[in-house]
C-alpha atoms as a PDB file:
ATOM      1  CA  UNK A   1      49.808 -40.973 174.073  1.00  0.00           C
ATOM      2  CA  UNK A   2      46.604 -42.868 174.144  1.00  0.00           C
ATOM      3  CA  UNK A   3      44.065 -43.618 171.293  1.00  0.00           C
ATOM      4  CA  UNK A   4      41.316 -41.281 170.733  1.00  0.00           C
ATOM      5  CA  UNK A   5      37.694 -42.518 171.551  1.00  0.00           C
ATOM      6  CA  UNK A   6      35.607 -42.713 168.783  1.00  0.00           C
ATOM      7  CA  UNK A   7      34.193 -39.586 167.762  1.00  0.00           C
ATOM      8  CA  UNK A   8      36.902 -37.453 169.877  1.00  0.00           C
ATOM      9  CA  UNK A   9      38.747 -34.255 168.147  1.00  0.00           C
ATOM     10  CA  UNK A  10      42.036 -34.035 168.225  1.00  0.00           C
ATOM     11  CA  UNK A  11      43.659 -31.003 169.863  1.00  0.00           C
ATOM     12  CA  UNK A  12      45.268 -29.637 167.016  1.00  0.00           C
ATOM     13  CA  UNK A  13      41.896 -29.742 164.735  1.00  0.00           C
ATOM     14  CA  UNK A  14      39.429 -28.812 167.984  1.00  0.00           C
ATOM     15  CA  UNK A  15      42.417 -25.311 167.682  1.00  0.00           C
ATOM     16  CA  UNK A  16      41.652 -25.060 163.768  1.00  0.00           C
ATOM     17  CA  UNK A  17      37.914 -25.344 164.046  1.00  0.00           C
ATOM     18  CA  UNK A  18      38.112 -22.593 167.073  1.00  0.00           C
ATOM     19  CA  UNK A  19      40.164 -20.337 165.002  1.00  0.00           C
ATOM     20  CA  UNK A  20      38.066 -20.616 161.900  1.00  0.00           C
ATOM     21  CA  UNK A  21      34.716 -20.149 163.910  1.00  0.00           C
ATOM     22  CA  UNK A  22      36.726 -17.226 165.811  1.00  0.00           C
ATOM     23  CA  UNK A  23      39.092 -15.448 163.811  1.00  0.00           C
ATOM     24  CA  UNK A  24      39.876 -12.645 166.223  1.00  0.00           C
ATOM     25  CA  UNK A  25      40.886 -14.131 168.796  1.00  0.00           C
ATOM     26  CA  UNK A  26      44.451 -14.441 169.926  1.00  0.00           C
ATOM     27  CA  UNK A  27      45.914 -17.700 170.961  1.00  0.00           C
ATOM     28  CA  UNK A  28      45.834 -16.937 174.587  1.00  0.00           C
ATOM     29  CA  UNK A  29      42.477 -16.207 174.209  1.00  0.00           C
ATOM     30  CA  UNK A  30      42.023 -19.336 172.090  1.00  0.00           C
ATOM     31  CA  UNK A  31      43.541 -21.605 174.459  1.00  0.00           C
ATOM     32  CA  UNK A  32      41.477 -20.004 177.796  1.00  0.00           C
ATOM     33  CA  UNK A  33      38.179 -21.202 175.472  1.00  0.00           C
ATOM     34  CA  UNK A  34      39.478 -24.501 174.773  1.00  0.00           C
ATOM     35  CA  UNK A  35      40.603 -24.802 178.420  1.00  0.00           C
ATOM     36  CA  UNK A  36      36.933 -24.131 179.506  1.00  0.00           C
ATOM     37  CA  UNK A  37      35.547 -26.639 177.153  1.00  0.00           C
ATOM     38  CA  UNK A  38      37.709 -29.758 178.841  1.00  0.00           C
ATOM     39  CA  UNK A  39      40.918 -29.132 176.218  1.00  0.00           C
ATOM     40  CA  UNK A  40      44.368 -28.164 177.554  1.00  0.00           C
ATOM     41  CA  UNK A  41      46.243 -26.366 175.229  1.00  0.00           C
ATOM     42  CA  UNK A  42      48.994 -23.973 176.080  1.00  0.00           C
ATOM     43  CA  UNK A  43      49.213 -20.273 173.890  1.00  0.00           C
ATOM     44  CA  UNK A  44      52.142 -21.549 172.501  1.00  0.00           C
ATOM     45  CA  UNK A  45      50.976 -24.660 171.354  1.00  0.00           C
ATOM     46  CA  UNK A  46      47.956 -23.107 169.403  1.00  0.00           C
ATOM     47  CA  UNK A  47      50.109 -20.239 167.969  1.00  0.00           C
ATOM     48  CA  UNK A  48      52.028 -23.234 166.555  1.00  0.00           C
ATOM     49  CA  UNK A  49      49.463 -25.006 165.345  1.00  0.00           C
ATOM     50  CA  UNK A  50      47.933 -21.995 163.728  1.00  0.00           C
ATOM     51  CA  UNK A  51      51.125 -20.459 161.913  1.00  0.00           C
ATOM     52  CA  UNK A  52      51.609 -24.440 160.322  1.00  0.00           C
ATOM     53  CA  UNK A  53      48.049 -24.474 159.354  1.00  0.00           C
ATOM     54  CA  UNK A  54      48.774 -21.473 156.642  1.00  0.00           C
ATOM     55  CA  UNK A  55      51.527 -23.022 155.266  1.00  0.00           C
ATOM     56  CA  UNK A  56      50.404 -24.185 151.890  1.00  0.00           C
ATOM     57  CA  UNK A  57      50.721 -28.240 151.892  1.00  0.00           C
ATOM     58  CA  UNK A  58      53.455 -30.001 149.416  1.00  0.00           C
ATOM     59  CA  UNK A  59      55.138 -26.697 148.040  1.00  0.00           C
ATOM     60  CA  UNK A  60      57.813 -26.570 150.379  1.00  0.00           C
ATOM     61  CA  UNK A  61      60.832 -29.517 150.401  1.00  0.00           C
ATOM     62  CA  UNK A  62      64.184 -29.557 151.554  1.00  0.00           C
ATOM     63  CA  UNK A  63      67.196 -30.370 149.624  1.00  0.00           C
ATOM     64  CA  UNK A  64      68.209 -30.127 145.987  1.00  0.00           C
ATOM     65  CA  UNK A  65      64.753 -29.924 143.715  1.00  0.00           C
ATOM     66  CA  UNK A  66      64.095 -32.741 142.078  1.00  0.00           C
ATOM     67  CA  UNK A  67      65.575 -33.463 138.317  1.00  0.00           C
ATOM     68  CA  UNK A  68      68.491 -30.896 139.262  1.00  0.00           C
ATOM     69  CA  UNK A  69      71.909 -31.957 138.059  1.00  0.00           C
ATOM     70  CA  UNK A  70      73.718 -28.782 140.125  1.00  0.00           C
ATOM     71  CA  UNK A  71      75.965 -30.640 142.248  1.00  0.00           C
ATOM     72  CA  UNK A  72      78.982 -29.643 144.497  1.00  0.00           C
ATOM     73  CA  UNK A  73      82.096 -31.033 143.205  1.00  0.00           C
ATOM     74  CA  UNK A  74      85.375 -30.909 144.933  1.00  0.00           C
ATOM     75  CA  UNK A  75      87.683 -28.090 144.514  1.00  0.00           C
ATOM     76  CA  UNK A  76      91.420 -28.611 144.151  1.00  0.00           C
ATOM     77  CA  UNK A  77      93.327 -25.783 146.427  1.00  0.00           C
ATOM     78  CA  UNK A  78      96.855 -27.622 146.064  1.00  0.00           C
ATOM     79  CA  UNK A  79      98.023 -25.690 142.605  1.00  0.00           C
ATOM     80  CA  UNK A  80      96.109 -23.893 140.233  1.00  0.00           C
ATOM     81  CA  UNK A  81      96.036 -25.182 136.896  1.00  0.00           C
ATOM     82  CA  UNK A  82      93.477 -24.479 134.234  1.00  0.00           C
ATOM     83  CA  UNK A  83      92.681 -27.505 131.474  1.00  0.00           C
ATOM     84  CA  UNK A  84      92.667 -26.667 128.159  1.00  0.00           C
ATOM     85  CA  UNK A  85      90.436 -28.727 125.072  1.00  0.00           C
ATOM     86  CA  UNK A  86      93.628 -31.140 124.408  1.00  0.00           C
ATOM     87  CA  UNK A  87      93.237 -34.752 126.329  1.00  0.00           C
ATOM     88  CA  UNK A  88      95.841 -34.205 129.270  1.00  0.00           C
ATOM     89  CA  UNK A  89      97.344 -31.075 128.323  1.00  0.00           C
ATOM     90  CA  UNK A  90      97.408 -28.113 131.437  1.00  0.00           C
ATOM     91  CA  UNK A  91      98.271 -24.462 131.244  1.00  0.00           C
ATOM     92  CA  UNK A  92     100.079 -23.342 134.634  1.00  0.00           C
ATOM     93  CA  UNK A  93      98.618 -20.143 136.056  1.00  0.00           C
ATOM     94  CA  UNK A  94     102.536 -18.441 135.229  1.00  0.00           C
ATOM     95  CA  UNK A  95     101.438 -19.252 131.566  1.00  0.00           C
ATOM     96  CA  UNK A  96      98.244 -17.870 131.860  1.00  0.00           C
ATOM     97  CA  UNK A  97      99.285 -14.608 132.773  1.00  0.00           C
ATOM     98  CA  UNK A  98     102.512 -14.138 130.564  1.00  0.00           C
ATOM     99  CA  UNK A  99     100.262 -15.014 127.650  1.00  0.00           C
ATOM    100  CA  UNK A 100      97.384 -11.603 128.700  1.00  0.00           C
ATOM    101  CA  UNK A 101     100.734  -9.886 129.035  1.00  0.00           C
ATOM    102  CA  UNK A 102     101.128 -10.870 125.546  1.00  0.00           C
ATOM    103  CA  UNK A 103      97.733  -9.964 124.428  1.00  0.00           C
ATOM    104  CA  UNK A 104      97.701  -6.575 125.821  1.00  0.00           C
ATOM    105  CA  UNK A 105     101.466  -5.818 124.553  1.00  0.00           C
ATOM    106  CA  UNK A 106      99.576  -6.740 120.699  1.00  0.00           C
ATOM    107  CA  UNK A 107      96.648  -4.506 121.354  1.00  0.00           C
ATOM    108  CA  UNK A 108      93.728  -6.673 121.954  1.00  0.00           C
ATOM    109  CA  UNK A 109      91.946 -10.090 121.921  1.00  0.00           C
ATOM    110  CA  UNK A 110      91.822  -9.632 118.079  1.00  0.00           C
ATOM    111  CA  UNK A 111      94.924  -8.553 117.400  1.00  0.00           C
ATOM    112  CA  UNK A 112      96.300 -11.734 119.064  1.00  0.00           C
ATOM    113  CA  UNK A 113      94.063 -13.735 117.014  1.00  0.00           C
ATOM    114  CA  UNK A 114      95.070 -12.807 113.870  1.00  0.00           C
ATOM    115  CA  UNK A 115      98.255 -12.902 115.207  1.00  0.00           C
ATOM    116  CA  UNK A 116      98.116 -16.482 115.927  1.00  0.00           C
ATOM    117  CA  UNK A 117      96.400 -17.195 112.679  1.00  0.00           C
ATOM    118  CA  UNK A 118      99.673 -15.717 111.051  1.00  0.00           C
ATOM    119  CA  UNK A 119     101.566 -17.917 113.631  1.00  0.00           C
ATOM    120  CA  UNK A 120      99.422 -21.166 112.343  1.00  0.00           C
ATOM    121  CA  UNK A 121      99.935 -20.059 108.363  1.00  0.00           C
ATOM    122  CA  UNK A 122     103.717 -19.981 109.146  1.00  0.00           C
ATOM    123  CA  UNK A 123     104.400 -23.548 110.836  1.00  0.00           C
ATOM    124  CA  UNK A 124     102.096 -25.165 108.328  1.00  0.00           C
END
């Protein structure tokens, strides 16, 4: 592409300036005007131009916003083990699911609570 002469529009603002002085007309229609006044625009090219022009400037980025700390981390699919609050201690899933047995067989979260508070009391 060559430089514009001094003073020259470009073709995208030349569309705008149409539109804005015209705002009925199609882009077919606005590119047949344009055509007539020395500037060759294709429909498509001025419907493109046009739908860009509403966009509202700076509000739309790609990627993570900025300041967010949500970031993927990588799963582990090889076995499924749950960490507990203790430094290097794991609970196997097996473990997991005699111990709700075990809850439901007392009655309830609660009941296993106190039930472990009992449990506590005793090896003390």
């Amino acid at each position: 592409m060559g430089r514009k002469k001094a003073g020259e529009v470009s073709k995208s603002q030349a569309i705008r300036d149409h539109k804005k002085a015209n705002p009925n007309q199609k882009p077919k229609q606005i590119a047949q005007e344009l055509g007539k006044k020395g500037i060759s625009v294709t429909p498509g090219f001025v419907s493109t131009i046009l739908s860009t022009s509403k966009r509202s400037k700076g509000t739309r980025r790609r990627g993570r916003p900025a300041g967010s700390t949500n970031r993927t981390s990588k799963k582990t699919t090889t076995s499924r083990r749950v960490k507990t609050t203790s430094s290097d201690a794991t609970t196997q899933y097996s473990d997991l699911l005699a111990m709700k047995a075990t809850v439901k067989e007392l009655g309830g979260i609660e009941q296993a609570r106190t039930a472990l508070a009992a449990l506590e009391e005793l090896m003390n």
